[in-house]
Protein backbone atom coordinates (compact mmCIF):
# COMPACT_ATOMS: atom_id res chain seq x y z
CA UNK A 1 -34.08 58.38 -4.77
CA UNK A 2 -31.78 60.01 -7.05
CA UNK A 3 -29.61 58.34 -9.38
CA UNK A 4 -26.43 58.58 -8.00
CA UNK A 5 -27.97 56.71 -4.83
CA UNK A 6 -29.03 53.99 -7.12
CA UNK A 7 -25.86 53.79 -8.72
CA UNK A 8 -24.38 53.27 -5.41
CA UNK A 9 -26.80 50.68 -4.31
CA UNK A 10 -26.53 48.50 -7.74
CA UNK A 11 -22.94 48.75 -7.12
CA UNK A 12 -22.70 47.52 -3.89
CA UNK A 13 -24.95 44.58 -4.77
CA UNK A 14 -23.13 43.94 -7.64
CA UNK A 15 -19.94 43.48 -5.16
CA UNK A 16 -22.09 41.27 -2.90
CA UNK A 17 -22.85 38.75 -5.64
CA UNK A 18 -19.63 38.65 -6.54
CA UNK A 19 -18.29 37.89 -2.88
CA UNK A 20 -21.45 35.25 -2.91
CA UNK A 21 -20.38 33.83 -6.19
CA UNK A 22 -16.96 34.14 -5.19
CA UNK A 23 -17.56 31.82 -2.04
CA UNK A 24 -20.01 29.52 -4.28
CA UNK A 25 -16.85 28.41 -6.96
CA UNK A 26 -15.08 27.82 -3.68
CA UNK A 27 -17.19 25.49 -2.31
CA UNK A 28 -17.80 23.80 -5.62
CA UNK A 29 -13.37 23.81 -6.06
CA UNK A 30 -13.84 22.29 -3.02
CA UNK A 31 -16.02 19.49 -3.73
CA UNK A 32 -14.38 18.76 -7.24
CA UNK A 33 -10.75 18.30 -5.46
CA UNK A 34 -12.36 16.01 -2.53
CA UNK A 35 -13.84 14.42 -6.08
CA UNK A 36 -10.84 13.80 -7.35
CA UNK A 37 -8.83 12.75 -4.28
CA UNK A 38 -11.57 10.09 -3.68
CA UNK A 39 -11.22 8.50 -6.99
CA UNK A 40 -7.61 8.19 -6.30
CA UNK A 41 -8.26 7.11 -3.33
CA UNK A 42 -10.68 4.24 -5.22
CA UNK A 43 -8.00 3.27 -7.30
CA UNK A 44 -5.11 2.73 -5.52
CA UNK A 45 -7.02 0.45 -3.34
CA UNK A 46 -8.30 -1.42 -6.12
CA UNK A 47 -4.79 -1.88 -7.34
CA UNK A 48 -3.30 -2.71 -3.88
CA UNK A 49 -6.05 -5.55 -3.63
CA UNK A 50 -5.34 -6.82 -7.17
CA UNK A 51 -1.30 -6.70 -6.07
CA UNK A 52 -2.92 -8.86 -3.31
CA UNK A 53 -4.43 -11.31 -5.16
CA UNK A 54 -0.75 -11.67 -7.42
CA UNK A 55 1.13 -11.85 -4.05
CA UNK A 56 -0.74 -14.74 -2.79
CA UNK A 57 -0.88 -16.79 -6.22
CA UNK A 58 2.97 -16.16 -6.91
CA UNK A 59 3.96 -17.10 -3.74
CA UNK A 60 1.61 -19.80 -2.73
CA UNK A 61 3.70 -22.85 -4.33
CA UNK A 62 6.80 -21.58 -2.67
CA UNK A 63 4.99 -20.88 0.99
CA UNK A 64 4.08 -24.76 0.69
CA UNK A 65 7.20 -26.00 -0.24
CA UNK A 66 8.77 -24.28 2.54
CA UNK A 67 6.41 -25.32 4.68
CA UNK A 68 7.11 -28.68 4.32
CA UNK A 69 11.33 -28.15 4.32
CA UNK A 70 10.73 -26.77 7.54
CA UNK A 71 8.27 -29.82 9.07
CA UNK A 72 11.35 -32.22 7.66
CA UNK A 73 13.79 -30.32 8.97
CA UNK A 74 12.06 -30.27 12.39
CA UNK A 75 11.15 -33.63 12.32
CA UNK A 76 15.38 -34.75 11.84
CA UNK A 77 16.39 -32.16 14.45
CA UNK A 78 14.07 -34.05 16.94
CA UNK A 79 15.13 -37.46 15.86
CA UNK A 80 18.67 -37.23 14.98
CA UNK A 81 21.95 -34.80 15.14
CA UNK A 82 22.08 -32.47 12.33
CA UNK A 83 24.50 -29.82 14.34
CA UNK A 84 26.10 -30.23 10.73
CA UNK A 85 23.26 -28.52 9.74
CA UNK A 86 22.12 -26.37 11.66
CA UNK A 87 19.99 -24.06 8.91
CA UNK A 88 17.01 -25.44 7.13
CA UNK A 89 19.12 -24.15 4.01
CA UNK A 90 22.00 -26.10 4.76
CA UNK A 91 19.61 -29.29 5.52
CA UNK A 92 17.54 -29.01 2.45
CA UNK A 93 20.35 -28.31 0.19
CA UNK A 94 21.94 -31.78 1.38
CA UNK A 95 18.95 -33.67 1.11
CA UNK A 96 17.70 -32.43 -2.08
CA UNK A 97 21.46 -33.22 -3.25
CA UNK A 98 20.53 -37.02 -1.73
CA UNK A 99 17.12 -37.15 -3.08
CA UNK A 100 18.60 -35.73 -6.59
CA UNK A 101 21.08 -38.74 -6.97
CA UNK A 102 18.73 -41.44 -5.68
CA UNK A 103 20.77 -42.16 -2.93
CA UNK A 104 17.90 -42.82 -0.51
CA UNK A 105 17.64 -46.18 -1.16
CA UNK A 106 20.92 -46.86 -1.07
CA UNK A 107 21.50 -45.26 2.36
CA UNK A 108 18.18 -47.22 3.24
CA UNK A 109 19.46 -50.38 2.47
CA UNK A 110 22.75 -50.48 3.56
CA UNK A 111 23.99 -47.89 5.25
CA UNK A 112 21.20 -46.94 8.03
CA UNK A 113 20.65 -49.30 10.84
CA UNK A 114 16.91 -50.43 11.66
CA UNK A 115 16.49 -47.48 14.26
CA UNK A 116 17.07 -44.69 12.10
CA UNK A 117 14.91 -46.37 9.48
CA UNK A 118 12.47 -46.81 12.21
CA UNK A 119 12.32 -43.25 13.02
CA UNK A 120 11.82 -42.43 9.22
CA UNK A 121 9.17 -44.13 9.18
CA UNK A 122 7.30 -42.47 12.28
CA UNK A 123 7.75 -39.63 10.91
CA UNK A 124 5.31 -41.05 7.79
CA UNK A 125 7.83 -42.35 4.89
CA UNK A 126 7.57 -46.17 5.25
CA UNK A 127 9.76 -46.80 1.88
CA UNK A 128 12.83 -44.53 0.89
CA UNK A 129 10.93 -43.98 -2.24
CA UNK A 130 8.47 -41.84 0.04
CA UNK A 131 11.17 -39.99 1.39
CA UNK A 132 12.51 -39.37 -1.91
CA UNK A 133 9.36 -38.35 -3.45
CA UNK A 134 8.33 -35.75 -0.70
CA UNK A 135 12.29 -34.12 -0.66
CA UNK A 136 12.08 -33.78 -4.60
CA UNK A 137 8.41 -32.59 -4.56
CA UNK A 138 9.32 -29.99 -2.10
CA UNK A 139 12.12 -28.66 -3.36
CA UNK A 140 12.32 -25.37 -4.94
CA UNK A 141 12.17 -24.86 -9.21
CA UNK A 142 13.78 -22.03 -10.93
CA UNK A 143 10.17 -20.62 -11.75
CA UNK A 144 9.16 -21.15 -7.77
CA UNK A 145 12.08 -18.59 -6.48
CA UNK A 146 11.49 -16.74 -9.88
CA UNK A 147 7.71 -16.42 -8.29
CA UNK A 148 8.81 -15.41 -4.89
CA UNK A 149 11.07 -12.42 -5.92
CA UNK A 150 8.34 -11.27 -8.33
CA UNK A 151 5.82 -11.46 -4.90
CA UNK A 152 8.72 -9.93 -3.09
CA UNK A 153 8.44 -7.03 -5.70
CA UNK A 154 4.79 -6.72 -5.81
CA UNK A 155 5.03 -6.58 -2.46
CA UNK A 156 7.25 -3.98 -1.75
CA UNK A 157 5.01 -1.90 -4.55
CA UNK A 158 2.46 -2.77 -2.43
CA UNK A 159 3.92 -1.07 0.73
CA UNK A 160 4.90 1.98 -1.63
CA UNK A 161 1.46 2.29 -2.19
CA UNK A 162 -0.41 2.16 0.92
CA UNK A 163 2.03 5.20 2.11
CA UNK A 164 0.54 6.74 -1.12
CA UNK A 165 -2.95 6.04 0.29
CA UNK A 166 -2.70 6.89 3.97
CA UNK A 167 -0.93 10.64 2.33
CA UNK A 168 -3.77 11.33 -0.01
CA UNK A 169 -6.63 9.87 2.00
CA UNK A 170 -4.76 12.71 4.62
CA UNK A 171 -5.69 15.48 2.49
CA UNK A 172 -9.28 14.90 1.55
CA UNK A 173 -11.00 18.19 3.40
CA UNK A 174 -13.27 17.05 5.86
CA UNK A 175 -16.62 19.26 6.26
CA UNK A 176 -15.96 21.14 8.84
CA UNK A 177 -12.13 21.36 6.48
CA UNK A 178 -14.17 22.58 3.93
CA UNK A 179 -16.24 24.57 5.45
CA UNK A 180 -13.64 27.06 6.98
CA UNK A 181 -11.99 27.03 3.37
CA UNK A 182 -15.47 28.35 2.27
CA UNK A 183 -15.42 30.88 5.04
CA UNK A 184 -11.85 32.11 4.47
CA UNK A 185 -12.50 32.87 1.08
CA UNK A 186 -15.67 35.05 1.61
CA UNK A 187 -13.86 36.75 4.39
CA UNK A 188 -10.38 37.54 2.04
CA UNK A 189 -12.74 38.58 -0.82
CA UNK A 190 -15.70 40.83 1.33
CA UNK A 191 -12.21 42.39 2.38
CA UNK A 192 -10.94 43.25 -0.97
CA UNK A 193 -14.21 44.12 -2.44
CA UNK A 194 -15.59 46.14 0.49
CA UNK A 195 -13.14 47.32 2.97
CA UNK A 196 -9.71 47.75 1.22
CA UNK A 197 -11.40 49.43 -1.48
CA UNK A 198 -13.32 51.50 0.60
CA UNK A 199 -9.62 52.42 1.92
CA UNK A 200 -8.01 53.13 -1.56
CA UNK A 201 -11.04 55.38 -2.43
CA UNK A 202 -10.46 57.60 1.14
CA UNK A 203 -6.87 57.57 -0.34
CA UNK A 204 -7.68 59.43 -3.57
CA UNK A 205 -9.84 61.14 -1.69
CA UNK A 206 -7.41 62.49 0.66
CA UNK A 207 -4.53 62.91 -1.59
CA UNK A 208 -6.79 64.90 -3.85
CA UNK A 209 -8.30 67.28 -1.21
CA UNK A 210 -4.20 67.79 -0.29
CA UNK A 211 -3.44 69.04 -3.40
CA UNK A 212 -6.54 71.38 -3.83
């Protein structure tokens, strides 16, 4: 074999590793940005379970309270007429504004008669000072509603953040993804290396011949 046959042949395989080493940082690009996705992926889950964890503490002392506004508010609906009233914001605003200026007791002791008293107390508050108690333990503080918007804003990050997740976990390649990437790549680059310049050297060859 002459060496102009073995200079072909080196050259050839020369162009072969580099289409095989050409597909080989692919697949490794590949791996590195499914890498990378992943441990995004990690995080933002990690942060949308710690935004969890702050959602439920925040708002836990004002889910309670209002849990018990609206078993009062349901228990005087059933018992008595409070069309006046007709929101548990209305109702709780009134009776915090009783409970506030310890007028209970006086509406107790002389103004309600013994069956609205009795009712009261079926429903678990056998001395005004019960009822008092429970309105004024129930009732909102400045740092409860401060609380609840800050939940309300974790919250909403929260819900920013999932969208995040579902959009990134959307473009981690799956194998067979990954894969065909691989594939295109050794395809587009055997067709630079091999074919098209196989077609630009016909070219010279054919433009040169011409002009001979």
């Amino acid at each position: 074999m002459d060496n102009k046959k073995k200079r072909i042949i080196a050259r050839e395989y020369i162009m072969l590793m580099i289409v095989l080493l050409i597909g080989i940082l692919t697949y490794l690009s590949t791996i590195i940005y499914n890498l990378n996705l992943q441990r995004g992926i990690k995080a933002t889950k990690e942060k949308i379970k710690i935004n969890k964890v702050q959602i439920d503490s925040l708002s836990l002392i004002y889910r309670e309270k209002s849990n018990q506004q609206v078993y009062l508010f349901e228990k005087f609906k059933n018992e008595f007429d409070v069309s006046h009233m007709n929101t548990i914001d209305t109702f709780w605003a009134r009776t915090e504004h009783v409970a506030r200026i310890d007028s209970f007791r006086i509406l107790w002791e002389t103004k309600w008669d013994r069956s609205i008293i009795s009712a009261i107390q079926n429903m678990g508050f056998k001395t005004p000072d019960d009822l008092q108690n429970f309105v004024i333990s129930n009732s909102y503080l400045p740092i409860d509603l401060k609380n609840d918007s800050l939940s309300i804003l974790i919250r909403k990050n929260n819900e920013d953040l999932l969208q995040d997740l579902a959009l990134t976990e959307s473009k981690v390649l799956s194998r067979k993804g990954l894969i065909k990437i691989v594939e295109l790549s050794l395809i587009i680059s055997f067709s630079i290396l091999f074919i098209l310049r196989y077609l630009v050297i016909l070219l010279k060859w054919s433009i040169k011949t011409l002009n001979n």
